[in-house]
C-alpha atoms as a PDB file:
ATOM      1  CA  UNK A   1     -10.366   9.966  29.561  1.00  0.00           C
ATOM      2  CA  UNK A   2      -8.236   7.452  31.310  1.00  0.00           C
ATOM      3  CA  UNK A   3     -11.393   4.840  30.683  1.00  0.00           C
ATOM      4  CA  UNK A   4     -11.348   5.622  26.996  1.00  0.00           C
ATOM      5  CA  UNK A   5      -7.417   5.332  26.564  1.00  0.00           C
ATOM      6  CA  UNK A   6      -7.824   1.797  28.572  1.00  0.00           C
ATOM      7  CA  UNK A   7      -9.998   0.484  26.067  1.00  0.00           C
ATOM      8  CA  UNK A   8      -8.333   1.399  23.133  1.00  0.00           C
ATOM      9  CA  UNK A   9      -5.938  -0.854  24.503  1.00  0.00           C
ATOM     10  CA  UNK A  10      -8.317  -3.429  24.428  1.00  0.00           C
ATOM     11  CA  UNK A  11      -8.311  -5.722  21.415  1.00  0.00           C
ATOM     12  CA  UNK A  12     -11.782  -7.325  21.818  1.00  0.00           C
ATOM     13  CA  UNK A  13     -13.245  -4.063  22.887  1.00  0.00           C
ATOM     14  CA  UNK A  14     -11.588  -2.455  19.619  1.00  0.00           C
ATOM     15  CA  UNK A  15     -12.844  -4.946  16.631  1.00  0.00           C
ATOM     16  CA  UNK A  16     -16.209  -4.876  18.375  1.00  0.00           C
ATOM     17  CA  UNK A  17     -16.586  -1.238  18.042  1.00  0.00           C
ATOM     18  CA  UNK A  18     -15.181  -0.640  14.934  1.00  0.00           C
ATOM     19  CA  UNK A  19     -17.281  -3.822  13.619  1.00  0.00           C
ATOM     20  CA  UNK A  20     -20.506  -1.838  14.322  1.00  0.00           C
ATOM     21  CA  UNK A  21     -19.360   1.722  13.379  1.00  0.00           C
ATOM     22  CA  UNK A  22     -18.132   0.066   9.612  1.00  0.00           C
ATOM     23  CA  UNK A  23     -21.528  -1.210   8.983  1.00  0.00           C
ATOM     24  CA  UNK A  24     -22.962   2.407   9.009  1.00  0.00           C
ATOM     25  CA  UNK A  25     -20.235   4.517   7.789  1.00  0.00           C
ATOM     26  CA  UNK A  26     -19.089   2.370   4.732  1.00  0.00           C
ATOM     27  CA  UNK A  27     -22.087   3.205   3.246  1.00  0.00           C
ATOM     28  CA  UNK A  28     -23.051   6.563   3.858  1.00  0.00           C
ATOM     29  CA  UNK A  29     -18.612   6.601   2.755  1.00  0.00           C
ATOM     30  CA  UNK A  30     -19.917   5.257  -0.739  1.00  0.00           C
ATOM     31  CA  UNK A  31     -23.174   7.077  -0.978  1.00  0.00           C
ATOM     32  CA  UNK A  32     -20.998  10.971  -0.160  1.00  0.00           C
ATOM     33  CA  UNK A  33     -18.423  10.079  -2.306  1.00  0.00           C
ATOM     34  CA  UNK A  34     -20.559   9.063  -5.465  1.00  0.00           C
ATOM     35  CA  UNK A  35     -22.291  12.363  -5.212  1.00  0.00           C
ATOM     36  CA  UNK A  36     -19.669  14.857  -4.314  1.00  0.00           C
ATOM     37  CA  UNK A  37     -17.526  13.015  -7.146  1.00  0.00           C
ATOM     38  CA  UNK A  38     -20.749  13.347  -9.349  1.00  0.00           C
ATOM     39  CA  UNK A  39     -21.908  17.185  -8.343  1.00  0.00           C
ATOM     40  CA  UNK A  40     -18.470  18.667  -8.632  1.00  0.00           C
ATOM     41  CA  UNK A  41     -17.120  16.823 -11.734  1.00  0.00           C
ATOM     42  CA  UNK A  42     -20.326  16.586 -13.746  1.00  0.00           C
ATOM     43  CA  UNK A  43     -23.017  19.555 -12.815  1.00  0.00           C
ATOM     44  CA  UNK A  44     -20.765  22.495 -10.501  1.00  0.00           C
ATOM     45  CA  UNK A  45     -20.291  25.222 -13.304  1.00  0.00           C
ATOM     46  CA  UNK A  46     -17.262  25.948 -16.167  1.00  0.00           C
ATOM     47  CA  UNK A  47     -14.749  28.207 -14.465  1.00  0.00           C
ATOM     48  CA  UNK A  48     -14.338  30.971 -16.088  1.00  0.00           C
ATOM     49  CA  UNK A  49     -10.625  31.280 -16.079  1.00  0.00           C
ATOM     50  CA  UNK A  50      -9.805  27.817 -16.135  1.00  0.00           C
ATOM     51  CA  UNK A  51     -12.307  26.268 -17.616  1.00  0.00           C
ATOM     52  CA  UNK A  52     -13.242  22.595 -17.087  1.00  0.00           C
ATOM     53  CA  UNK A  53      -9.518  21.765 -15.638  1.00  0.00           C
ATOM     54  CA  UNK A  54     -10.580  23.583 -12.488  1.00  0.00           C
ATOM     55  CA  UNK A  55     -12.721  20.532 -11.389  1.00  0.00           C
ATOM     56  CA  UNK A  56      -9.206  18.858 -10.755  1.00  0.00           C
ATOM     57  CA  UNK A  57      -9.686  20.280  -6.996  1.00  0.00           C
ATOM     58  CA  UNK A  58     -12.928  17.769  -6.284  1.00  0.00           C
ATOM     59  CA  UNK A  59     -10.157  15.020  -6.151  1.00  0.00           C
ATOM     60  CA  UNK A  60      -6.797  17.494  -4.979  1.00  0.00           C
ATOM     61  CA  UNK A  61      -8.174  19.171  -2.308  1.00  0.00           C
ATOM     62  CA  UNK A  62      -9.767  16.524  -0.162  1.00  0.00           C
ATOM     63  CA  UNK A  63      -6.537  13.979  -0.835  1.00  0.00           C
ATOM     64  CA  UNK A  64      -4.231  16.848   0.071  1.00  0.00           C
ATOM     65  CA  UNK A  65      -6.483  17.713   2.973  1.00  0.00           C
ATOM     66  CA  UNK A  66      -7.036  14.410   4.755  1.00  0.00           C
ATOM     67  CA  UNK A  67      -3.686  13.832   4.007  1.00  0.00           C
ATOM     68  CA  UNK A  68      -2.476  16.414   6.042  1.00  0.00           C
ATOM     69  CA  UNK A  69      -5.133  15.816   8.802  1.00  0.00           C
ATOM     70  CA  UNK A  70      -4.535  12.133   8.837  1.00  0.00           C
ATOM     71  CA  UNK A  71      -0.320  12.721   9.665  1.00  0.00           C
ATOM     72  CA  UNK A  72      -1.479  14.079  12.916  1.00  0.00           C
ATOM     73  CA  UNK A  73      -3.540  10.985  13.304  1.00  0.00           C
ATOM     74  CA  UNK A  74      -0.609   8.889  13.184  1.00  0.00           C
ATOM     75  CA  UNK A  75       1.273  11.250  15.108  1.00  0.00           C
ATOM     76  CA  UNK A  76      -1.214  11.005  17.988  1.00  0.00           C
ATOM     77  CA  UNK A  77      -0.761   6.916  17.864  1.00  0.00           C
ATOM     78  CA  UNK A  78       2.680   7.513  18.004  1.00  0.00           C
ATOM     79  CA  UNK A  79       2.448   9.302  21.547  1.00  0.00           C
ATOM     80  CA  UNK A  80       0.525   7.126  22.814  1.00  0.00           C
ATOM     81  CA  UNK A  81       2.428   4.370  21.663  1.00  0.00           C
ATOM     82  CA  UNK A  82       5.290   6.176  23.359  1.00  0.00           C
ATOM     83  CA  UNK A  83       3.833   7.454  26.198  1.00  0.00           C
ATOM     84  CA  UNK A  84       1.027   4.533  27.281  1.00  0.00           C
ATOM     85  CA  UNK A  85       2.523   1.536  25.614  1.00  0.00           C
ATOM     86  CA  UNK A  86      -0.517   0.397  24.089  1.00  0.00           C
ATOM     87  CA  UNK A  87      -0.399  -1.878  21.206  1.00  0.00           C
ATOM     88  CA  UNK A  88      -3.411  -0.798  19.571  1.00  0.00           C
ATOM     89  CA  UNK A  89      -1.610   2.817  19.276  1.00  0.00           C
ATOM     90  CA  UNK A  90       1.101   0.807  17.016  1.00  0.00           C
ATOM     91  CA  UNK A  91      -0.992  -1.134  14.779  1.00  0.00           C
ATOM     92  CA  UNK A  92      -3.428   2.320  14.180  1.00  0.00           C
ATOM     93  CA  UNK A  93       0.111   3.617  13.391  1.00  0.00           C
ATOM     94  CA  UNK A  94       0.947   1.293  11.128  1.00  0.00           C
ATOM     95  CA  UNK A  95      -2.375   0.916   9.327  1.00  0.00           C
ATOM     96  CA  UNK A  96      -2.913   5.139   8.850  1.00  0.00           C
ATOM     97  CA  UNK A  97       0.899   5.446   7.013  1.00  0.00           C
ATOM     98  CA  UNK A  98       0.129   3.906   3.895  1.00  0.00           C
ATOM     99  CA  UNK A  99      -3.445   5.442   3.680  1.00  0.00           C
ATOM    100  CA  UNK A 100      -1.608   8.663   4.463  1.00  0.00           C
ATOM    101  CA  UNK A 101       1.096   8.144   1.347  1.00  0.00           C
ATOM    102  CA  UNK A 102      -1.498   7.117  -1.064  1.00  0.00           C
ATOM    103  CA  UNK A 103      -3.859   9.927  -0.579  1.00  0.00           C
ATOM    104  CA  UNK A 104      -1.025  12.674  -0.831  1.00  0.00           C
ATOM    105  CA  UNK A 105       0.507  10.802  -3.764  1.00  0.00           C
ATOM    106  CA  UNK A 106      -2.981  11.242  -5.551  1.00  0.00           C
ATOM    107  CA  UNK A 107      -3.146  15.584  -3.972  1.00  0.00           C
ATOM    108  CA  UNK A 108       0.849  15.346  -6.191  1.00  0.00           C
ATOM    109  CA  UNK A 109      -0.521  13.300  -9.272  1.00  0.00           C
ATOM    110  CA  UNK A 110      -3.527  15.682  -9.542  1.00  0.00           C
ATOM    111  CA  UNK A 111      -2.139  18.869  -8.688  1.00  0.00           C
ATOM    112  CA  UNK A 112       0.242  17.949 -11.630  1.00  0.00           C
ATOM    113  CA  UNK A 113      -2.679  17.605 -14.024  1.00  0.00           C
ATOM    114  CA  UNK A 114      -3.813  20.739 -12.836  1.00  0.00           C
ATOM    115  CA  UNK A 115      -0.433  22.200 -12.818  1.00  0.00           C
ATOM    116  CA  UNK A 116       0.169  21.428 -16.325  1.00  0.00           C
ATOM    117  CA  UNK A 117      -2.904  23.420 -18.520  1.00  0.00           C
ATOM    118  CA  UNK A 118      -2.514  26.182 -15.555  1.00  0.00           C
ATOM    119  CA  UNK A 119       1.234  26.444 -15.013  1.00  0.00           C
ATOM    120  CA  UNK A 120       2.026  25.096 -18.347  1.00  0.00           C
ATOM    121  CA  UNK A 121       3.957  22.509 -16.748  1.00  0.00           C
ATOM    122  CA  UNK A 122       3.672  19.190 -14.588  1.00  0.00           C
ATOM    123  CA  UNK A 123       5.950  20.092 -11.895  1.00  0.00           C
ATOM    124  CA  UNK A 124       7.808  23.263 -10.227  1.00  0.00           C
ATOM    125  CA  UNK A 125       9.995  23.118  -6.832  1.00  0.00           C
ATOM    126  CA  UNK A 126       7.258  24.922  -5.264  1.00  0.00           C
ATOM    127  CA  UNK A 127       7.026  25.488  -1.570  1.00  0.00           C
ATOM    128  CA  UNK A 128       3.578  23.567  -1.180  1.00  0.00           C
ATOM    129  CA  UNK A 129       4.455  21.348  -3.437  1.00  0.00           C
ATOM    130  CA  UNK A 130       8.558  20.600  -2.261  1.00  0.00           C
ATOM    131  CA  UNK A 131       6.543  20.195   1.343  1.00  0.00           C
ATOM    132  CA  UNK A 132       3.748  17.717  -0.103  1.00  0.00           C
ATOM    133  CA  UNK A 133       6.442  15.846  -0.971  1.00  0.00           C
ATOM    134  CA  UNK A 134       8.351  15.857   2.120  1.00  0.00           C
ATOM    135  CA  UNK A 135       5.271  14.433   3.352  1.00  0.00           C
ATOM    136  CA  UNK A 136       5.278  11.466   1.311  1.00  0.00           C
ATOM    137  CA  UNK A 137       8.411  10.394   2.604  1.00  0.00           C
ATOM    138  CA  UNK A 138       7.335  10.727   5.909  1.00  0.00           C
ATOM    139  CA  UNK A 139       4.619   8.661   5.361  1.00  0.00           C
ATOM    140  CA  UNK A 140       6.552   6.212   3.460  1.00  0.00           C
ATOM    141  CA  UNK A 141       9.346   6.332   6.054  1.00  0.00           C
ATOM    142  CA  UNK A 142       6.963   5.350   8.644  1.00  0.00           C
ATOM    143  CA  UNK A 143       6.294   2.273   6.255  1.00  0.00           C
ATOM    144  CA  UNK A 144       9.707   1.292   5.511  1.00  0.00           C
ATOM    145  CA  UNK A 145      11.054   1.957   8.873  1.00  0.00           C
ATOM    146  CA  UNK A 146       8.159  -1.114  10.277  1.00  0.00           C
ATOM    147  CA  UNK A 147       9.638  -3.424   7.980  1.00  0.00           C
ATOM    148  CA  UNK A 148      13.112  -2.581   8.374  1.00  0.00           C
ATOM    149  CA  UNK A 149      13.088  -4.212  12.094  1.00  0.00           C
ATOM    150  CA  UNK A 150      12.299  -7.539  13.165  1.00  0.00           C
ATOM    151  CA  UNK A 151      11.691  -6.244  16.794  1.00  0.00           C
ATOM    152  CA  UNK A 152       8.221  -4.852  16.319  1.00  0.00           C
ATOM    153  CA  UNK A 153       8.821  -3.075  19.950  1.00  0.00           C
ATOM    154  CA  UNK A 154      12.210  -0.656  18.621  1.00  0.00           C
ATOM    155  CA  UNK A 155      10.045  -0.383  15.445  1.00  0.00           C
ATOM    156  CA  UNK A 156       7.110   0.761  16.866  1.00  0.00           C
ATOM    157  CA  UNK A 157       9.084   3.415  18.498  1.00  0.00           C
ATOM    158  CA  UNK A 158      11.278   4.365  15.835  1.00  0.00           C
ATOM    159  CA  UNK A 159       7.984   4.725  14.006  1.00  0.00           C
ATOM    160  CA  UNK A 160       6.684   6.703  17.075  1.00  0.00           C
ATOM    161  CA  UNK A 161       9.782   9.472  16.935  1.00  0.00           C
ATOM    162  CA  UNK A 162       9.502   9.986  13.159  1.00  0.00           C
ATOM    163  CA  UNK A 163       6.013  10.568  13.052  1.00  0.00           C
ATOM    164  CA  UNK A 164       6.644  13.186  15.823  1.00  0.00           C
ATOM    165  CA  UNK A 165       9.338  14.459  14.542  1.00  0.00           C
ATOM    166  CA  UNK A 166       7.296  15.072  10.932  1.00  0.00           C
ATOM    167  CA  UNK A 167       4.691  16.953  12.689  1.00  0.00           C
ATOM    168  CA  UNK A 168       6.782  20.118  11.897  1.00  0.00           C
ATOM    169  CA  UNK A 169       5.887  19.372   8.221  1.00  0.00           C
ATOM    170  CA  UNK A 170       2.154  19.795   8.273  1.00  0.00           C
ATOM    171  CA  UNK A 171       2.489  23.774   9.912  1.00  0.00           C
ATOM    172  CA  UNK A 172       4.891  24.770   7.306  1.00  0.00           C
ATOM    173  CA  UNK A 173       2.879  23.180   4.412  1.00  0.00           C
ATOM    174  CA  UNK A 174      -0.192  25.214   5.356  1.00  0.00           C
ATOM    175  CA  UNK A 175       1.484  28.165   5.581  1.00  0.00           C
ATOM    176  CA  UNK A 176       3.971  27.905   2.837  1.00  0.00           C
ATOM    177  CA  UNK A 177       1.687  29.715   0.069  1.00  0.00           C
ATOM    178  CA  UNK A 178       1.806  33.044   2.603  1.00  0.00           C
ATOM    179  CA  UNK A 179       5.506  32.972   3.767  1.00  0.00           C
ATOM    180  CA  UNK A 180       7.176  32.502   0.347  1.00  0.00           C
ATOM    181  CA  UNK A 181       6.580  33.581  -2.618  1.00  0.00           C
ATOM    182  CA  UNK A 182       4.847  29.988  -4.395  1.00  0.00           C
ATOM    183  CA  UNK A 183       2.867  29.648  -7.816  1.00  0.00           C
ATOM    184  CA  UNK A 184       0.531  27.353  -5.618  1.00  0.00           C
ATOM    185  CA  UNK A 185      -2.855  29.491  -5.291  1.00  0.00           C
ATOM    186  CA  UNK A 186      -3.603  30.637  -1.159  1.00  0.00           C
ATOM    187  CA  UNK A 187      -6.591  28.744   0.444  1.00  0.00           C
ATOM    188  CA  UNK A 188     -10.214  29.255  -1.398  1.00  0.00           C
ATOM    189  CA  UNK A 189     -11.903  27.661   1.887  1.00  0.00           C
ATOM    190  CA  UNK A 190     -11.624  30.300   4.459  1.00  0.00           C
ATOM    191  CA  UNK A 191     -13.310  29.892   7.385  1.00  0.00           C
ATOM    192  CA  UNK A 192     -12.681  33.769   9.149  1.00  0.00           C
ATOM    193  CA  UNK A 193     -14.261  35.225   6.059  1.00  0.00           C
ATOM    194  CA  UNK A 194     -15.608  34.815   2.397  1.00  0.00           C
ATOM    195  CA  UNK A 195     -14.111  31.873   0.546  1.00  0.00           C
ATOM    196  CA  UNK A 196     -12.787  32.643  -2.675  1.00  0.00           C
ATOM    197  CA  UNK A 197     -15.115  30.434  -4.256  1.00  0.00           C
ATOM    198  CA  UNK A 198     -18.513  30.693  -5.632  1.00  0.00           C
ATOM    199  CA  UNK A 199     -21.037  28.283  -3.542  1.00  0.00           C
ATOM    200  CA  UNK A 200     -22.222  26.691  -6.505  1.00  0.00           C
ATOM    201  CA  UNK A 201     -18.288  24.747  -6.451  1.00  0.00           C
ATOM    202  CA  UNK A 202     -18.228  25.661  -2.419  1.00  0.00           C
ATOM    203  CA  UNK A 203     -20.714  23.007  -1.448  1.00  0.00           C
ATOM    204  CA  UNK A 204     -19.795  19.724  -3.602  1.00  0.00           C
ATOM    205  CA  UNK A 205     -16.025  20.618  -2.501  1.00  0.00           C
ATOM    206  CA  UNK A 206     -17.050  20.484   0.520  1.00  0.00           C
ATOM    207  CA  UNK A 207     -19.235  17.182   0.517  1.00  0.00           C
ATOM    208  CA  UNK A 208     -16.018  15.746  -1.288  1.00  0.00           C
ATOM    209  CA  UNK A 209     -14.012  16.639   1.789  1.00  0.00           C
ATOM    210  CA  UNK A 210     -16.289  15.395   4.388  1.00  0.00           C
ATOM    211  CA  UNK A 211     -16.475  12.115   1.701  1.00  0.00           C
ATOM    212  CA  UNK A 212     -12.775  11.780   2.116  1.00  0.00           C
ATOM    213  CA  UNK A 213     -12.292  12.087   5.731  1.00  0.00           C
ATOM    214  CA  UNK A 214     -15.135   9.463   5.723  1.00  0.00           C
ATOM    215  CA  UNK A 215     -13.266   7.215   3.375  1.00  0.00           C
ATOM    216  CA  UNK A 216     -10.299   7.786   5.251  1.00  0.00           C
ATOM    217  CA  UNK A 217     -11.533   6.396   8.456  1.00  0.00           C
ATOM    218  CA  UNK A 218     -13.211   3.255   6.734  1.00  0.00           C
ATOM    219  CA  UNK A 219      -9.740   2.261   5.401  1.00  0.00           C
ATOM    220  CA  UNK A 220      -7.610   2.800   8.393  1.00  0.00           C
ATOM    221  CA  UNK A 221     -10.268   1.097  10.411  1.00  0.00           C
ATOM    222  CA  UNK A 222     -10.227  -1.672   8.253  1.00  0.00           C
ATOM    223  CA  UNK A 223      -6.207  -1.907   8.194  1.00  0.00           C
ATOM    224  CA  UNK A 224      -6.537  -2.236  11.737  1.00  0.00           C
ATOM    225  CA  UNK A 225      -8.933  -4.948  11.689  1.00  0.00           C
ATOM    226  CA  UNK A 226      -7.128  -7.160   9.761  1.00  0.00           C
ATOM    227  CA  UNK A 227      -4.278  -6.592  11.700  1.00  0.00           C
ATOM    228  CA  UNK A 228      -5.801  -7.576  15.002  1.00  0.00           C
ATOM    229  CA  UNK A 229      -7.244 -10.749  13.344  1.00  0.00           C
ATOM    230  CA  UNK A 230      -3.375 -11.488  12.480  1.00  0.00           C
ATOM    231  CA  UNK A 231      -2.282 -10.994  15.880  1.00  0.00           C
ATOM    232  CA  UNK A 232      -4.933 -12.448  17.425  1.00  0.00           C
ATOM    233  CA  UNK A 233      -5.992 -15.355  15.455  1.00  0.00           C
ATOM    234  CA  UNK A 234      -5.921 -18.064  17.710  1.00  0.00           C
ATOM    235  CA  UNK A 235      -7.947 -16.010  20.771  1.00  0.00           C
ATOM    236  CA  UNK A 236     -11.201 -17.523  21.592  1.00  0.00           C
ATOM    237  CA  UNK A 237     -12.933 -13.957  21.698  1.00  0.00           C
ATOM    238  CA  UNK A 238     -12.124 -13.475  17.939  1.00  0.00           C
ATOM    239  CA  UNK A 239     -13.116 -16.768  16.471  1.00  0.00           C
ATOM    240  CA  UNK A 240     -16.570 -16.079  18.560  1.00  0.00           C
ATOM    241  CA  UNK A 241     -16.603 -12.349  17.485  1.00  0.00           C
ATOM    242  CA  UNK A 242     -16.225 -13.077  13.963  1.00  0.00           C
ATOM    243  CA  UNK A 243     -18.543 -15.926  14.443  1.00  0.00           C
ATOM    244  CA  UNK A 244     -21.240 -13.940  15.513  1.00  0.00           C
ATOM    245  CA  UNK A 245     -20.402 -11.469  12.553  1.00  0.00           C
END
């Protein structure tokens, strides 16, 4: 464990590793996503409540679900960042936030589509939704608070605390739909017993999740990569690293 957490620290050791696992994931990333996206929006069956609007949750649910996942991602950076000093920890922290505030901005802009035909309106002060939202701040927070200093050392920790802090968020979001009364729908993916869904929409929902996730990592991976190259652009080992590239 110690070993690993040392060579996270480890610039060279970092790009190198990330270098190699890019070339295979981005596209297998590419290849998931084009047929999840194609499977559940094009071929999974008509609802037969909601019709074709129902096919809204290909996109929703995996946004709303990596979003959620990915908070405790930066969360983890921040301890470490906190609790090891290591650098790396910072810019993984920094390059996850805005990945984290796009995809839940997209779980908000497509739950609204959904919300609308369903609901018969775009937006209610529900208690997933008021917490989705509360989540977007945090995320952009995180952003705006690393601009706000000049001392990249107090930001990274003021970063660090909030991202913490936030953690509380993602608990009460999941369980919002079963301690208050919400229009929001309870989970369909259930993994202590049936899933309220048929497995013909089950399985490309599920592709589409594992797509995100997928997509997720690519994009923070390569926000970090660009941010080592900017704060190491004069080493030697990165002009030979992306030489041999």
């Amino acid at each position: 464990m110690w070993t690993f957490i040392h060579k996270l620290g480890s610039p060279p050791w970092f790009y190198r590793i990330s270098g190699v696992i890019l070339r295979w994931l981005l596209p297998m990333t590419v290849l998931a996503l084009a047929v999840g996206i194609v499977w559940g929006l094009l071929y999974a069956p008509v609802d037969y409540k909601q019709g074709n609007s129902y096919r809204i949750i290909f996109i929703h649910v995996p946004a709303a679900v990596v979003a959620l996942a990915g908070y405790y991602v930066m969360a983890f950076a921040g301890a470490l960042s906190l609790i090891w000093k290591i650098k790396l920890a910072d810019t993984a922290m920094r390059a996850a936030a805005p990945v984290g505030a796009v995809l839940t901005a997209i779980a908000l802009f497509t739950g609204a589509v959904w919300g609308k035909p369903t609901w018969g309106t775009w937006w209610v002060w529900d208690a997933r939704i008021t917490s989705m939202l509360i989540l977007l701040f945090l995320y952009l927070g995180v952003v705006a608070l690393w601009d706000a200093y000049d001392n990249k050392v107090a930001a990274a920790k003021a970063c660090a605390v909030l991202s913490l802090v936030g953690t509380v968020n993602i608990p009460i979001i999941y369980k919002s739909v079963d301690w208050w009364y919400t229009l929001h729908q309870g989970a369909s993916i259930k993994f202590s017993g049936e899933s309220a869904i048929h497995s013909s929409m089950l399985y490309p929902l599920l592709l589409n999740i594992v797509a995100f996730y997928a997509l997720y990592a690519c994009v923070v991976l390569l926000n970090m990569r660009a941010q080592v190259e900017v704060d190491n652009r004069h080493a030697r080992w990165l002009v030979e690293q992306i030489g041999d590239d």
